[in-house]
N, C-alpha and C. Protein backbone atom coordinates (compact mmCIF):
# COMPACT_ATOMS: atom_id res chain seq x y z
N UNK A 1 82.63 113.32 120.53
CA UNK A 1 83.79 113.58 119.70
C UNK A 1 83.32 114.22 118.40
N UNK A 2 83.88 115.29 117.87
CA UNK A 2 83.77 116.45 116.85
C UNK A 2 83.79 115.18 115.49
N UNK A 3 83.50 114.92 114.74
CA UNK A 3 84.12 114.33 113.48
C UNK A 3 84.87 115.33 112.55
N UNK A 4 85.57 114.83 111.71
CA UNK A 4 86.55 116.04 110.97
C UNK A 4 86.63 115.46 109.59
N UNK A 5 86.99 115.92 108.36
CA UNK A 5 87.23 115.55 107.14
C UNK A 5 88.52 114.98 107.56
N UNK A 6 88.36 113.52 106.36
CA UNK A 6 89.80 112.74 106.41
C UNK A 6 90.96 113.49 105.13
N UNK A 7 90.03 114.45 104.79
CA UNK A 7 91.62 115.31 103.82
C UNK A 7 90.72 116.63 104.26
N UNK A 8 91.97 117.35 104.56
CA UNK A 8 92.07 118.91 104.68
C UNK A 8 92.57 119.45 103.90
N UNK A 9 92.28 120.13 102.64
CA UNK A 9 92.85 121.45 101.65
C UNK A 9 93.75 122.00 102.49
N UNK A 10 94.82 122.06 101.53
CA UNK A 10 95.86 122.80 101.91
C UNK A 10 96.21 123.69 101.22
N UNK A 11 96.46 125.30 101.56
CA UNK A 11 96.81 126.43 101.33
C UNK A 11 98.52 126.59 99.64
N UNK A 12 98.28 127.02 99.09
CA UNK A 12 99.77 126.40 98.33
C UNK A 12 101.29 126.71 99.61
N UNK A 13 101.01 127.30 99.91
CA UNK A 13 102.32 127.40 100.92
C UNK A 13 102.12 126.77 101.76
N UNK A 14 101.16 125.75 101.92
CA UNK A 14 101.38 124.81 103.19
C UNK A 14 101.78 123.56 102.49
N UNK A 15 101.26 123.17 101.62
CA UNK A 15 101.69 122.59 100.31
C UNK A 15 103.15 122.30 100.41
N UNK A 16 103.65 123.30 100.36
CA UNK A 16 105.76 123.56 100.09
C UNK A 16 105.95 123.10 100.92
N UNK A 17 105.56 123.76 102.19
CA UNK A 17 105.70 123.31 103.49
C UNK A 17 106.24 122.35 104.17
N UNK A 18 104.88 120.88 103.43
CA UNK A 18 105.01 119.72 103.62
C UNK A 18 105.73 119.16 102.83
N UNK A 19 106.06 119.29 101.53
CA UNK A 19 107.04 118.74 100.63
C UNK A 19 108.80 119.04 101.42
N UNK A 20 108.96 120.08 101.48
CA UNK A 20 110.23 120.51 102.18
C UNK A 20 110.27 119.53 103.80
N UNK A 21 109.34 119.32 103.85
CA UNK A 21 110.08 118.41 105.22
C UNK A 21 110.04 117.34 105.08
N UNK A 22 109.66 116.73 103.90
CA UNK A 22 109.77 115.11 103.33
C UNK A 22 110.77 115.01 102.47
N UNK A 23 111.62 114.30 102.53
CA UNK A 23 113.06 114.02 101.40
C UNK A 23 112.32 112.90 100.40
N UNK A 24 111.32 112.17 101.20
CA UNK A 24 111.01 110.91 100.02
C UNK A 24 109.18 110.92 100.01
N UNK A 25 109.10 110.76 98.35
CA UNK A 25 107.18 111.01 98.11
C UNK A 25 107.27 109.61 97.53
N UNK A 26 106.25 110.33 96.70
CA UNK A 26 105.81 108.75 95.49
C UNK A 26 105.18 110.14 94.45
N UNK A 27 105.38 109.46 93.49
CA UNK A 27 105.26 110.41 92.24
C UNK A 27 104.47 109.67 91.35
N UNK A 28 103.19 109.92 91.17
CA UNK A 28 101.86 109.51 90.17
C UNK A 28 101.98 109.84 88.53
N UNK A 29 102.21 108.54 87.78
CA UNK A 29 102.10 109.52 86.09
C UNK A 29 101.50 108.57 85.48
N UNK A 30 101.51 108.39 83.99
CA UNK A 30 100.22 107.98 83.41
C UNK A 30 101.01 107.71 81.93
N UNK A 31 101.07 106.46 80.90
CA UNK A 31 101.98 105.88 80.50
C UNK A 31 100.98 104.94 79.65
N UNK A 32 100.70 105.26 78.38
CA UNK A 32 99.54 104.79 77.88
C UNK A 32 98.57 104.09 78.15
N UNK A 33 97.82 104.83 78.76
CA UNK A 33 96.82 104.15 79.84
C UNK A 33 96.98 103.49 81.16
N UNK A 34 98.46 103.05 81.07
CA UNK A 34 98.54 102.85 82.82
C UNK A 34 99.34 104.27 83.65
N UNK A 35 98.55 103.71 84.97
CA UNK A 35 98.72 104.46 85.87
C UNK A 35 99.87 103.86 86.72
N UNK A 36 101.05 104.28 86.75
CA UNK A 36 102.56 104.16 87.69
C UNK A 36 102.56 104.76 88.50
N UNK A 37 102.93 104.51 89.57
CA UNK A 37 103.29 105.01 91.38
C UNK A 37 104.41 104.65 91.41
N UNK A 38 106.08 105.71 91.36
CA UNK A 38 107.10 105.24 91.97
C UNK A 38 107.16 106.35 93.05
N UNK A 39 108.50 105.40 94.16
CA UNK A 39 109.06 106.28 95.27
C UNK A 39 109.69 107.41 94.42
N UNK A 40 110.36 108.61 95.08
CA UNK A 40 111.36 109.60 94.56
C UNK A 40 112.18 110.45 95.82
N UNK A 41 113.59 109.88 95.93
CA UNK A 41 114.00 111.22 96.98
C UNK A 41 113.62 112.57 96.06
N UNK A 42 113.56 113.39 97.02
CA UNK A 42 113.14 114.67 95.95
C UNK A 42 114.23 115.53 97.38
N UNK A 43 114.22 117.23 96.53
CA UNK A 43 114.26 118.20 97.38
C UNK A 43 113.28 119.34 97.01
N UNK A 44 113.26 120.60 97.51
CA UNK A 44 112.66 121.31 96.94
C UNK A 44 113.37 122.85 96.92
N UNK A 45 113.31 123.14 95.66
CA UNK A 45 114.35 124.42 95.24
C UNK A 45 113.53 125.01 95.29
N UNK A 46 113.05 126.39 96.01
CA UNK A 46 112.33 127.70 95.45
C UNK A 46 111.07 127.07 95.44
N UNK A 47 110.29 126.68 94.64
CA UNK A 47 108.95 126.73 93.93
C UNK A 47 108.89 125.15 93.10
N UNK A 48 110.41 124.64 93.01
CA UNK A 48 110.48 123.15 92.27
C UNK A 48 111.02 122.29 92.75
N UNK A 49 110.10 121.20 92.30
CA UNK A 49 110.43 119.84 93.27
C UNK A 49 111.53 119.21 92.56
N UNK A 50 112.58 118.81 92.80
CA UNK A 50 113.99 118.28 92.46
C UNK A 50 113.93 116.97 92.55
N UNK A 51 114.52 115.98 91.27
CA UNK A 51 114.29 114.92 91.99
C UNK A 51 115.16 113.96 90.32
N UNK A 52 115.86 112.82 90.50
CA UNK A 52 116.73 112.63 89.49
C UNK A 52 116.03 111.21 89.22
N UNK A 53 116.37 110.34 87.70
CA UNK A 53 115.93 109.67 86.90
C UNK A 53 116.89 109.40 86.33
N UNK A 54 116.96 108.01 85.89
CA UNK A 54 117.84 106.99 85.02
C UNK A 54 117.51 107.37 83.50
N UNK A 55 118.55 107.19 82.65
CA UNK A 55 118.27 107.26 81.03
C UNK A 55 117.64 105.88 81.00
N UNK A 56 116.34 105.52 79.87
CA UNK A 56 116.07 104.01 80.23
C UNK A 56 114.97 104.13 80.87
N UNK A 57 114.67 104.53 82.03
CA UNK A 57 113.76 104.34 83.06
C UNK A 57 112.38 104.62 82.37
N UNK A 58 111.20 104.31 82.78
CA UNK A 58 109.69 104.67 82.30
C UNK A 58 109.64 106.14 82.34
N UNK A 59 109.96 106.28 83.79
CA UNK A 59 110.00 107.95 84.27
C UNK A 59 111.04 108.58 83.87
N UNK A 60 112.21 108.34 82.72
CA UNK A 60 112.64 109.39 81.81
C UNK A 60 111.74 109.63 80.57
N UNK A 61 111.36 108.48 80.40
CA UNK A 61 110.31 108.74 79.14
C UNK A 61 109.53 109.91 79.06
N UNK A 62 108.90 109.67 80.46
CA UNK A 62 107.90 111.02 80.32
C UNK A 62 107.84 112.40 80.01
N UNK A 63 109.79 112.84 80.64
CA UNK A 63 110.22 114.04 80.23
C UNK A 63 109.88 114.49 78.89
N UNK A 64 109.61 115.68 78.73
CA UNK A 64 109.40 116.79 77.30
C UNK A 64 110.43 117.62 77.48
């Protein structure tokens, strides 16, 4: 049996690809020194990942 890398680089358009056929990720950010993992339905418009937030929430904070 061949062995294979457990992550394969992906191309940026394969990238989209896979985002467009997933409605739900997890979204990684960083919050004075901690590191947060939430779920997110998302979609993807064009080139941007879509995806909505509570006023309040940690993850409105982050917005600029």
């Amino acid at each position: 049996m061949e062995q294979t890398d457990a992550v394969v680089p992906l191309t940026d358009a394969e990238a989209w690809d896979v985002l467009r056929a997933q409605a739900l990720g997890r979204l990684a950010y960083q919050i004075a020194g901690d590191v947060w993992i939430v779920p997110v339905n998302h979609v993807v418009d064009r080139d941007t990942v879509v995806f909505r937030t509570a006023e309040g929430s940690k993850l409105f904070g982050t917005a600029v």
